[in-house]
N, C-alpha and C. Protein backbone atom coordinates (compact mmCIF):
# COMPACT_ATOMS: atom_id res chain seq x y z
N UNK A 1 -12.04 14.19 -88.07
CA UNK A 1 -10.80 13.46 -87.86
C UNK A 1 -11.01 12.37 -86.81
N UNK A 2 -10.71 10.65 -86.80
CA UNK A 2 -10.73 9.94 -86.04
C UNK A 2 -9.49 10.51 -84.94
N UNK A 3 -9.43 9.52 -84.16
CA UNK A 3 -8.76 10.05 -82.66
C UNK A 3 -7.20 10.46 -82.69
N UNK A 4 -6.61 8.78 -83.74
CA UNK A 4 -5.07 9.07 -83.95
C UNK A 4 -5.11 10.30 -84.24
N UNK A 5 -5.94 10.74 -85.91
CA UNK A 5 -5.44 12.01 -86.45
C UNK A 5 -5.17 13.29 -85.90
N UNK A 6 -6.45 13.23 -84.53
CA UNK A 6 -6.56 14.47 -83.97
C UNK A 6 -5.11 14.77 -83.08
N UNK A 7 -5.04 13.49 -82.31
CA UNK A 7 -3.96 13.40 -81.53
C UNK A 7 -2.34 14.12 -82.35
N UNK A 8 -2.09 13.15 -83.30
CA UNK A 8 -1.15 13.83 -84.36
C UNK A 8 -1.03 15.10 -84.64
N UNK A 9 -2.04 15.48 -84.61
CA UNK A 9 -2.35 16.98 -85.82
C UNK A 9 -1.84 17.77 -84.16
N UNK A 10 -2.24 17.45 -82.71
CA UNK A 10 -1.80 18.40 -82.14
C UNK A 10 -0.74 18.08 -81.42
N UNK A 11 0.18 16.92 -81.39
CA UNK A 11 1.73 16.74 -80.96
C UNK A 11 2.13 17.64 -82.16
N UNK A 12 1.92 17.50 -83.69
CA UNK A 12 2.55 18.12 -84.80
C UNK A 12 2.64 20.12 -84.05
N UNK A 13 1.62 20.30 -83.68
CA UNK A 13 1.43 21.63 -83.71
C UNK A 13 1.97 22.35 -82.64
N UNK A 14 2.31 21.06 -81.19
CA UNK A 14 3.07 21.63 -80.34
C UNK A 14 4.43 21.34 -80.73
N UNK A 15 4.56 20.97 -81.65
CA UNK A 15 6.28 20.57 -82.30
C UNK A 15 7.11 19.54 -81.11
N UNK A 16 6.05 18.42 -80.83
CA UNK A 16 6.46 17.66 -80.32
C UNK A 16 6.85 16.08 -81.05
N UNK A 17 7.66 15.79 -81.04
CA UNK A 17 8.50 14.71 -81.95
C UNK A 17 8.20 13.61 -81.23
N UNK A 18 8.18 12.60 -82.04
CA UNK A 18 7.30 11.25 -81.75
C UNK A 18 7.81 10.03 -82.93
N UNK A 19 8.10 8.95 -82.53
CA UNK A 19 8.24 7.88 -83.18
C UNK A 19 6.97 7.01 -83.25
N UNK A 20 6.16 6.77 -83.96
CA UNK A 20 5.29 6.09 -84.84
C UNK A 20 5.37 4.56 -85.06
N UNK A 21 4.48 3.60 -84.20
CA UNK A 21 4.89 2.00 -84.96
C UNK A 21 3.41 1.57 -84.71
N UNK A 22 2.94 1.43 -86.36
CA UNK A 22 1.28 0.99 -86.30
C UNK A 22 1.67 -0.35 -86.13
N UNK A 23 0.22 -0.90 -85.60
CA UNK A 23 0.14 -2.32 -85.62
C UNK A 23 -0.93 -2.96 -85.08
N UNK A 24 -1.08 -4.81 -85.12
CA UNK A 24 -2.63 -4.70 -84.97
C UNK A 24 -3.48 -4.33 -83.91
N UNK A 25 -4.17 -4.10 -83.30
CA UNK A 25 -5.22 -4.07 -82.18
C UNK A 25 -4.51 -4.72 -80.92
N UNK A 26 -3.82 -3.92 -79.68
CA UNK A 26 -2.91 -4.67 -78.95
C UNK A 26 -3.82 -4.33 -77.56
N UNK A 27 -4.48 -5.16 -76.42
CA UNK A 27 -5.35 -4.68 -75.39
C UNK A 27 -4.33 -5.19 -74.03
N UNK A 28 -3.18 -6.15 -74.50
CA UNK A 28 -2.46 -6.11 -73.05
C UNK A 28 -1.08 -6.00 -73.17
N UNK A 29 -0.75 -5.56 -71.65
CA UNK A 29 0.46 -4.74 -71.72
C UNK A 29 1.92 -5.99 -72.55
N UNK A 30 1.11 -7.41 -72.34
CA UNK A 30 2.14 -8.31 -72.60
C UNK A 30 2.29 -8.12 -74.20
N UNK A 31 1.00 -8.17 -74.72
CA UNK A 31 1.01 -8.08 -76.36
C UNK A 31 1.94 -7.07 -76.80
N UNK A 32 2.53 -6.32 -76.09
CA UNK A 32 3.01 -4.89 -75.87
C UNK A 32 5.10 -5.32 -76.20
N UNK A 33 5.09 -6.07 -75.79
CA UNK A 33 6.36 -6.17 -75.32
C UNK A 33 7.36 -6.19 -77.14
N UNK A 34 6.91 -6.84 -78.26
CA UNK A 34 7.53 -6.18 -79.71
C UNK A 34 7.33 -5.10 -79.77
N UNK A 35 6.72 -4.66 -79.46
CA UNK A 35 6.43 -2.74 -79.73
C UNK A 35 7.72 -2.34 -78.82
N UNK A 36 7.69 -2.69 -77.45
CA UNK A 36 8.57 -2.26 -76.88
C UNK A 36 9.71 -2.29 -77.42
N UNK A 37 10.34 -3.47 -77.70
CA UNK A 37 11.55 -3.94 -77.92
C UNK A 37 11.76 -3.29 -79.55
N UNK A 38 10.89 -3.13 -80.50
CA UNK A 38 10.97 -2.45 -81.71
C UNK A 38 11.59 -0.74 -81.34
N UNK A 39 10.33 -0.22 -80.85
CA UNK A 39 10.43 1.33 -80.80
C UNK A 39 12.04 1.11 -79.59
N UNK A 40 12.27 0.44 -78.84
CA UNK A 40 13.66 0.52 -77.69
C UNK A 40 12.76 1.21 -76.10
N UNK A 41 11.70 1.33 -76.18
CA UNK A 41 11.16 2.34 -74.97
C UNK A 41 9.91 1.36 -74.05
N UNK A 42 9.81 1.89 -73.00
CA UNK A 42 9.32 1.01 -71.89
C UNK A 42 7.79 1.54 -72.36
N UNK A 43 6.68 0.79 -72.33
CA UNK A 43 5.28 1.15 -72.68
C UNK A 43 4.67 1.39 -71.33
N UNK A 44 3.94 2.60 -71.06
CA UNK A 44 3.42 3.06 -69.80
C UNK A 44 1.97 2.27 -69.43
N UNK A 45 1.98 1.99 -68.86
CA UNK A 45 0.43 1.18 -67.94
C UNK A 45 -0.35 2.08 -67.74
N UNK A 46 -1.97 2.43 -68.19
CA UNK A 46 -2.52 3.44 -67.67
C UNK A 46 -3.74 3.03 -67.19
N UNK A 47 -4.21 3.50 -66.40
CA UNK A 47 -5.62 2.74 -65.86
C UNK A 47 -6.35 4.07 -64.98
N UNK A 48 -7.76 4.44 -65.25
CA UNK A 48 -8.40 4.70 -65.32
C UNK A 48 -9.11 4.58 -63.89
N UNK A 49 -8.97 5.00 -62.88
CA UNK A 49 -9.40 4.77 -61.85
C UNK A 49 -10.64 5.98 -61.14
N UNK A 50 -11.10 5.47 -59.87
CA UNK A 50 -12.26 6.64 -59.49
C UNK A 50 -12.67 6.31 -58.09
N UNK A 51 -13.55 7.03 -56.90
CA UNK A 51 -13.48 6.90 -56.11
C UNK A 51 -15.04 5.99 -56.22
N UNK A 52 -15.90 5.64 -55.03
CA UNK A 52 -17.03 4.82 -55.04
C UNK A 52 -17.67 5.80 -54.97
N UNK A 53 -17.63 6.82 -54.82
CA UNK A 53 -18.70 7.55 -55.43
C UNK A 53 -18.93 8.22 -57.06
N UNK A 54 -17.72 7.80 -57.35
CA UNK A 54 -17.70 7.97 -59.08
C UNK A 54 -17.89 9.29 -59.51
N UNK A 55 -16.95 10.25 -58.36
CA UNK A 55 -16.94 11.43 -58.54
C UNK A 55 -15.64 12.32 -58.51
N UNK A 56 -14.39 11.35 -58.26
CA UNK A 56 -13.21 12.10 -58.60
C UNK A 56 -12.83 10.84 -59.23
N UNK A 57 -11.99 11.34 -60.41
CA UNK A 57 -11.84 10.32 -61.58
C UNK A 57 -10.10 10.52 -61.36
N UNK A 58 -9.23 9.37 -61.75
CA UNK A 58 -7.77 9.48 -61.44
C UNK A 58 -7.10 8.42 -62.87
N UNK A 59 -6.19 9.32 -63.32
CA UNK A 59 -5.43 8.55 -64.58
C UNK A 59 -4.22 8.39 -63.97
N UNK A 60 -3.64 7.05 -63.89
CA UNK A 60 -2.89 6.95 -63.30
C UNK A 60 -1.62 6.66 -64.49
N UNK A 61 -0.40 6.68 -64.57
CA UNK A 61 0.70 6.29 -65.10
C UNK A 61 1.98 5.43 -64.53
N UNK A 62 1.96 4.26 -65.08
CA UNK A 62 2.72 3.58 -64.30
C UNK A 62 3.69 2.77 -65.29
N UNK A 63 4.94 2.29 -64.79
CA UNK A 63 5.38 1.07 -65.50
C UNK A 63 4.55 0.09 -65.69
N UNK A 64 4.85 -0.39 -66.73
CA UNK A 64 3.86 -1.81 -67.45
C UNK A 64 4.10 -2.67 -66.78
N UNK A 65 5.50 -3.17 -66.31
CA UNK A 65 5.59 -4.24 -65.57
C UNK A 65 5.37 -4.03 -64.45
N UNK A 66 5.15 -2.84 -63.28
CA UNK A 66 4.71 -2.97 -62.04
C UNK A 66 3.88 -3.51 -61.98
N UNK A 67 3.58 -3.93 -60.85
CA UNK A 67 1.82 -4.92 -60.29
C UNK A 67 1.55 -3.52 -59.76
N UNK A 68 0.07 -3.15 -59.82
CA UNK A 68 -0.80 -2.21 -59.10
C UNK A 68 -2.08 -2.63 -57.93
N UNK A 69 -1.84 -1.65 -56.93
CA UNK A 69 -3.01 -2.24 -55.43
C UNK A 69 -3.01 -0.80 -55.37
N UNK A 70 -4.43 -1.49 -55.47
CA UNK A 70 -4.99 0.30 -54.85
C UNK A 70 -5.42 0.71 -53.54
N UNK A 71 -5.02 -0.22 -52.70
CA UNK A 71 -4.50 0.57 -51.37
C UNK A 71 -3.55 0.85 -51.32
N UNK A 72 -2.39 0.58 -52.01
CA UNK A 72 -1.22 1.48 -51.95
C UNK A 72 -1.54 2.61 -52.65
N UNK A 73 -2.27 3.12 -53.32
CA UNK A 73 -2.31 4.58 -54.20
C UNK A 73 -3.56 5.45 -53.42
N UNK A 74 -4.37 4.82 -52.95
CA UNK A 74 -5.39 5.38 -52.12
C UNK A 74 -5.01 6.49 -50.97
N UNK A 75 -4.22 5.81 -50.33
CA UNK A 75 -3.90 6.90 -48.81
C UNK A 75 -3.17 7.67 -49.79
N UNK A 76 -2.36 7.38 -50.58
CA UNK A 76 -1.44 8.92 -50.96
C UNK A 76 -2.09 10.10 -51.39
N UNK A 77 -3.49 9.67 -51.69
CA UNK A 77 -4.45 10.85 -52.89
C UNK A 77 -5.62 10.80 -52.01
N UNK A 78 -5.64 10.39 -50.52
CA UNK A 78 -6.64 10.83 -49.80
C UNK A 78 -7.74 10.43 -50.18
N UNK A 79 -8.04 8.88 -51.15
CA UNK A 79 -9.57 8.69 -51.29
C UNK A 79 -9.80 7.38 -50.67
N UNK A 80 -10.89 7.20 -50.27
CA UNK A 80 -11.05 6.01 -49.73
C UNK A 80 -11.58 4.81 -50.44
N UNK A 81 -11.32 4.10 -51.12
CA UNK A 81 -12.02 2.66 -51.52
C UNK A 81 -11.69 3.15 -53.43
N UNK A 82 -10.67 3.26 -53.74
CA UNK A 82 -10.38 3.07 -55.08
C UNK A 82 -10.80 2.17 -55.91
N UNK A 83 -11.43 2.20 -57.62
CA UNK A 83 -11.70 1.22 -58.28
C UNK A 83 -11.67 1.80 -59.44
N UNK A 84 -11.64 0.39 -60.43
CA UNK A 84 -11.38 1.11 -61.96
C UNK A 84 -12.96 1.69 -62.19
N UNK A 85 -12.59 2.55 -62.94
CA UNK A 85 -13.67 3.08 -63.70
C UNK A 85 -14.34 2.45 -64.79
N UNK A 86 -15.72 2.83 -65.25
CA UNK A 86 -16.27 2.26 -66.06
C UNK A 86 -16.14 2.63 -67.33
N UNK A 87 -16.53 1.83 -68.74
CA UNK A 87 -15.92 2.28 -70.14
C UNK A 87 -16.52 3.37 -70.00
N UNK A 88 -17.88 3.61 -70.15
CA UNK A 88 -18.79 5.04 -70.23
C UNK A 88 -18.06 6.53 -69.64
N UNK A 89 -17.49 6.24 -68.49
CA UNK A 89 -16.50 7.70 -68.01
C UNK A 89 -15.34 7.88 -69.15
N UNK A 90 -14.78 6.77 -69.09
CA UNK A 90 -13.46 6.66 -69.93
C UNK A 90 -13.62 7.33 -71.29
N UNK A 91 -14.87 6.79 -71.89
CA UNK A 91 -15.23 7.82 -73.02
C UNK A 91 -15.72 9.19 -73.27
N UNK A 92 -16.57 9.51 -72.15
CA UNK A 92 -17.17 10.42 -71.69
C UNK A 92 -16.26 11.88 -71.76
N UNK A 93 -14.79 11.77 -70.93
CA UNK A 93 -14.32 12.22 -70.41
C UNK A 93 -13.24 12.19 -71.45
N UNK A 94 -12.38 11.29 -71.79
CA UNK A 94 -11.52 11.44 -72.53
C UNK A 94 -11.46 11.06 -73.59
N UNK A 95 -12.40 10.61 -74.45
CA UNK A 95 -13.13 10.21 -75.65
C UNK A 95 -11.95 9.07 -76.09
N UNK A 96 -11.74 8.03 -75.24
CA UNK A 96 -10.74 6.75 -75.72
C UNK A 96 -11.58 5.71 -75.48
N UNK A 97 -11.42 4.61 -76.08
CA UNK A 97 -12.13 2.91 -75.77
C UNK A 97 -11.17 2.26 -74.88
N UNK A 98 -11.82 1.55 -73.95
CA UNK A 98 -10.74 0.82 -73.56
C UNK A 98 -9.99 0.13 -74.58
N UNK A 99 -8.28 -0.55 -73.27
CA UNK A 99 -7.45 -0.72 -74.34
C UNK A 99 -6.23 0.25 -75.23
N UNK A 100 -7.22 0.92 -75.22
CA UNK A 100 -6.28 2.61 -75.54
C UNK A 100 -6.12 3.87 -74.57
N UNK A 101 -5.81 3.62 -73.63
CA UNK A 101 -6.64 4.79 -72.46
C UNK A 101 -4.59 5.04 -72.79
N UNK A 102 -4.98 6.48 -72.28
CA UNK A 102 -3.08 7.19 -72.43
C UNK A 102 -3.40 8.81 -71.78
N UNK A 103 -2.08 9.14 -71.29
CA UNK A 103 -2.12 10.35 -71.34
C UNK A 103 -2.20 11.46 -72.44
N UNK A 104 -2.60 11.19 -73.38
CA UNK A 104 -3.13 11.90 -74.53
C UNK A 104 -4.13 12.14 -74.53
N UNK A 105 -5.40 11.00 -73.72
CA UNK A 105 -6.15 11.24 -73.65
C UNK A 105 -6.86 12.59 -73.19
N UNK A 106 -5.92 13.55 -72.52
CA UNK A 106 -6.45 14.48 -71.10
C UNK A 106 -6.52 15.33 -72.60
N UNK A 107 -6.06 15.72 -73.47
CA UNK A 107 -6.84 16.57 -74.61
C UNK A 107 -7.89 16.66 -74.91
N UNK A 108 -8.81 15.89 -74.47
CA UNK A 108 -10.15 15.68 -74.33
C UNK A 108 -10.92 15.88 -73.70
N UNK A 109 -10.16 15.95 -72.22
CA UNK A 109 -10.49 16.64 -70.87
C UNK A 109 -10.60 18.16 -70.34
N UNK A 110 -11.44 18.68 -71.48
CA UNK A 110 -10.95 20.51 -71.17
C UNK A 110 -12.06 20.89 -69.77
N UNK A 111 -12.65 19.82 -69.44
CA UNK A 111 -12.79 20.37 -67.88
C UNK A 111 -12.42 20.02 -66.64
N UNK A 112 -11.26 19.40 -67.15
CA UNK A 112 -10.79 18.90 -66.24
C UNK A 112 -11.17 17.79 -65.37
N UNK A 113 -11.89 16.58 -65.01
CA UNK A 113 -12.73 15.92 -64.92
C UNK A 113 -11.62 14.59 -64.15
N UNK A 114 -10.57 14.21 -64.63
CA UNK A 114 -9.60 13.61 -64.72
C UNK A 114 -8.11 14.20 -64.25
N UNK A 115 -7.90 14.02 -62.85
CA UNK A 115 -6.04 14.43 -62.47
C UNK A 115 -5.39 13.13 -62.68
N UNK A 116 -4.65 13.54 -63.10
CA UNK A 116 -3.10 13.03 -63.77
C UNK A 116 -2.72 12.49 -61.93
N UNK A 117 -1.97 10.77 -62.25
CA UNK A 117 -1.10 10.82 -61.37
C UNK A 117 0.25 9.73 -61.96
N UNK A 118 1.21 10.29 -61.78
CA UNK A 118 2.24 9.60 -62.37
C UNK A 118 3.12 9.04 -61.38
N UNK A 119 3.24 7.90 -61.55
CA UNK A 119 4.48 6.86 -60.73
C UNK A 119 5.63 7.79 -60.99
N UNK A 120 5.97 7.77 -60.05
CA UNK A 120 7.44 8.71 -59.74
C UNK A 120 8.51 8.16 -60.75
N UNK A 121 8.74 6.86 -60.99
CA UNK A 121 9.26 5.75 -61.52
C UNK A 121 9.05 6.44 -63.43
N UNK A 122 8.13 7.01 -63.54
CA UNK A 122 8.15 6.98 -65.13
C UNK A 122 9.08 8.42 -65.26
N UNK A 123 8.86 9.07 -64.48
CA UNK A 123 9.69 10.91 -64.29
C UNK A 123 11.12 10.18 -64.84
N UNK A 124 11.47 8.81 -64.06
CA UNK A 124 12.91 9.04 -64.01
C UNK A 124 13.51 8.30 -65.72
N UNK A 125 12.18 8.22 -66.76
CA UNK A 125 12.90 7.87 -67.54
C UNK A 125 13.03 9.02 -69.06
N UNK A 126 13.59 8.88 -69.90
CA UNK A 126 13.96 10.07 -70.92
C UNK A 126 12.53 9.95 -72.05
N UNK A 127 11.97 8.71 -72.23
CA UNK A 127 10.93 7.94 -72.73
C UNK A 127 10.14 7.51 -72.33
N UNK A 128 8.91 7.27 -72.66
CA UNK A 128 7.58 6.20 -72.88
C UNK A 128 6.90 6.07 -73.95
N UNK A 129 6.42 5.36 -73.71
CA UNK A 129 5.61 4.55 -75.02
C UNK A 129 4.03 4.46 -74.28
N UNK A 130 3.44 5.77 -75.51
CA UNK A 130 1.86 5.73 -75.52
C UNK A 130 1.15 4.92 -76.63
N UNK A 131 -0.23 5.05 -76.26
CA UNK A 131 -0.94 5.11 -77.57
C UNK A 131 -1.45 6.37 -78.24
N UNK A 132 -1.56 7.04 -79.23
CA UNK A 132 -2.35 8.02 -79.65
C UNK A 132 -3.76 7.98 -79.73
N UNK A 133 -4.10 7.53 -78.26
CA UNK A 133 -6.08 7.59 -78.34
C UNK A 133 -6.27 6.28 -78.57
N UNK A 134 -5.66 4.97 -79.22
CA UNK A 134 -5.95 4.02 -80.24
C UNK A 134 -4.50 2.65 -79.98
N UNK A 135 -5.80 1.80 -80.16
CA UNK A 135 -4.37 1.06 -79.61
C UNK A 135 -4.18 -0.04 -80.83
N UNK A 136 -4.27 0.60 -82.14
CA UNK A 136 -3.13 0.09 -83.24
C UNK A 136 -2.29 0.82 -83.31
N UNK A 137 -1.38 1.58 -82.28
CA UNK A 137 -0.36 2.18 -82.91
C UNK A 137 0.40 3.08 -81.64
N UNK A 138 1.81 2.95 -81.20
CA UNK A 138 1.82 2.91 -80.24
C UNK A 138 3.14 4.44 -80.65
N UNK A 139 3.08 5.05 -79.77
CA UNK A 139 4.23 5.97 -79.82
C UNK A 139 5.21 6.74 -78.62
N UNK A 140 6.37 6.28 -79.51
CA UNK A 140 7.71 6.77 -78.46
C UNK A 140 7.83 8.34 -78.30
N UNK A 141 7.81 8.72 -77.03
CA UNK A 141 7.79 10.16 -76.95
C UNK A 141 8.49 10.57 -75.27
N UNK A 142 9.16 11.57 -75.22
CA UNK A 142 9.77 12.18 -74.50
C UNK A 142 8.71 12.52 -73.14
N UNK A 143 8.89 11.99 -72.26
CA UNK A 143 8.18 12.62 -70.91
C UNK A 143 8.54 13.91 -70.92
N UNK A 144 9.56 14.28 -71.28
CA UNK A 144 9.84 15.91 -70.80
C UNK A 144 9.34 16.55 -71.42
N UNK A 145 8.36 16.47 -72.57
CA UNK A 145 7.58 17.03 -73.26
C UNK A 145 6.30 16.75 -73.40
N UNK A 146 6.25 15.31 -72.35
CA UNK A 146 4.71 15.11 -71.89
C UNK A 146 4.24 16.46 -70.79
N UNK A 147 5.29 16.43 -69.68
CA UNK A 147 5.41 17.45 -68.83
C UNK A 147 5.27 18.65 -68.77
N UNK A 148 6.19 18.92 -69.56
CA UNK A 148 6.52 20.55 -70.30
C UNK A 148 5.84 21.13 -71.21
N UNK A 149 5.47 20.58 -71.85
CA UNK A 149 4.55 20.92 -73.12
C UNK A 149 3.49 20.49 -73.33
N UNK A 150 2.85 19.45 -73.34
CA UNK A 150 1.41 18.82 -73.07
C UNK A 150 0.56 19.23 -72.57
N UNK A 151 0.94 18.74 -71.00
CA UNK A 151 0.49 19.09 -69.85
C UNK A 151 0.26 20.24 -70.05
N UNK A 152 0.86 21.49 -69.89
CA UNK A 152 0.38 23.21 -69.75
C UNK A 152 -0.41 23.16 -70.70
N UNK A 153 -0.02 22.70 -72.00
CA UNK A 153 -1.36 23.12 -73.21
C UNK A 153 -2.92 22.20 -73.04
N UNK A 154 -2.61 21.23 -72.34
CA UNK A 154 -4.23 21.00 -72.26
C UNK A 154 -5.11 21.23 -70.49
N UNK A 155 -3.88 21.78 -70.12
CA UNK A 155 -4.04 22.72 -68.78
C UNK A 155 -4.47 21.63 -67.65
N UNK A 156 -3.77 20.64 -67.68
CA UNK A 156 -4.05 19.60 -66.52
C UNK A 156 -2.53 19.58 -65.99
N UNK A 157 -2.74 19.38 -64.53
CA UNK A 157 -1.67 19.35 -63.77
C UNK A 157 -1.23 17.37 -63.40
N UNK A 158 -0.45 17.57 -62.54
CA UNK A 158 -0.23 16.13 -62.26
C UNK A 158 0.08 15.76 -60.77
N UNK A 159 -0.16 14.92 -60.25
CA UNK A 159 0.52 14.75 -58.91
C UNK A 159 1.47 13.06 -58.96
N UNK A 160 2.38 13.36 -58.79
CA UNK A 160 3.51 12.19 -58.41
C UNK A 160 3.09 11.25 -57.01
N UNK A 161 2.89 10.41 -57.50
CA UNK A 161 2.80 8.95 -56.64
C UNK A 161 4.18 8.45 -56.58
N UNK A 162 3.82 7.38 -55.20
CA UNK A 162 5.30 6.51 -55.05
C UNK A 162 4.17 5.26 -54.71
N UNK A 163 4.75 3.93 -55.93
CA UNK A 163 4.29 2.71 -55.87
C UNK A 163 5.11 1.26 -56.00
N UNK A 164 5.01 0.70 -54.81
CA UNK A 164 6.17 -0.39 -54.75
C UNK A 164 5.53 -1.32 -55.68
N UNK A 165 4.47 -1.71 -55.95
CA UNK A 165 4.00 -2.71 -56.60
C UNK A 165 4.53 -4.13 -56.67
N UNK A 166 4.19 -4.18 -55.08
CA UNK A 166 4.96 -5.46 -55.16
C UNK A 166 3.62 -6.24 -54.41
């Protein structure tokens, strides 16, 4: 099974409900903004971050339209000198290409390799908009069942950030 399918086959199996809108090959958050306005839901920013020693790896979740500095996310998670990560981890670890990186990805992550950190800012909404692994195709889905249900089944936890992004 390519990545969407796998992804599908296990939202289907946690009986997690999802709105579906394929489309072509989208790599920035701006290309993003018909999807948004189609599906009605805000598309989450995810980026792939790690320390300079390229030994604690951090998925971060954010609004699309925030600006991100990673000295503001650094002191909160106690690492010093934050930077994105390279494609090779990104695949390694959560078997996505850039472009498509999501919290779906952590299904991939059964050793955990990758903590979750979520902008406080996305908690407070009923929706987001992922990709399923793949970024022709973007899907509306319930945080409270990213949270609740996801999360415990692929046994990764999360820690809440606060980011002004300004």
């Amino acid at each position: 099974m390519n990545r969407k399918e796998r992804t599908y086959k296990l939202l289907n199996n946690l009986n997690i409900s999802y709105r579906l809108c394929d489309h072509e090959s989208i790599d920035t958050m701006e290309g993003l903004k018909k999807i948004e306005d189609l599906l009605a839901v805000s598309i989450c920013k995810n980026l792939l971050l790690c320390n300079r020693q390229q030994t604690s790896f951090y998925l971060l979740m954010m609004p699309g339209d925030k600006k991100f500095k990673t000295k503001e996310l650094s002191h909160q998670i106690y690492s010093s000198r934050l930077s994105f990560s390279d494609n090779e981890h990104m695949l390694e670890y959560l078997d996505i290409l850039p472009g498509s990186l999501s919290v779906l990805g952590l299904m991939n992550d059964q050793e955990n390799h990758v903590q979750l950190l979520i902008d406080e800012d996305i908690l407070k909404k009923d929706y987001i908009g992922v990709h399923p692994c793949d970024n022709t195709s973007t899907l509306k889905i319930r945080i409270e069942d990213i949270i609740e249900v996801f999360l415990p089944y692929v046994k990764h936890n999360y820690q809440i950030v606060h980011l002004l992004g300004e």
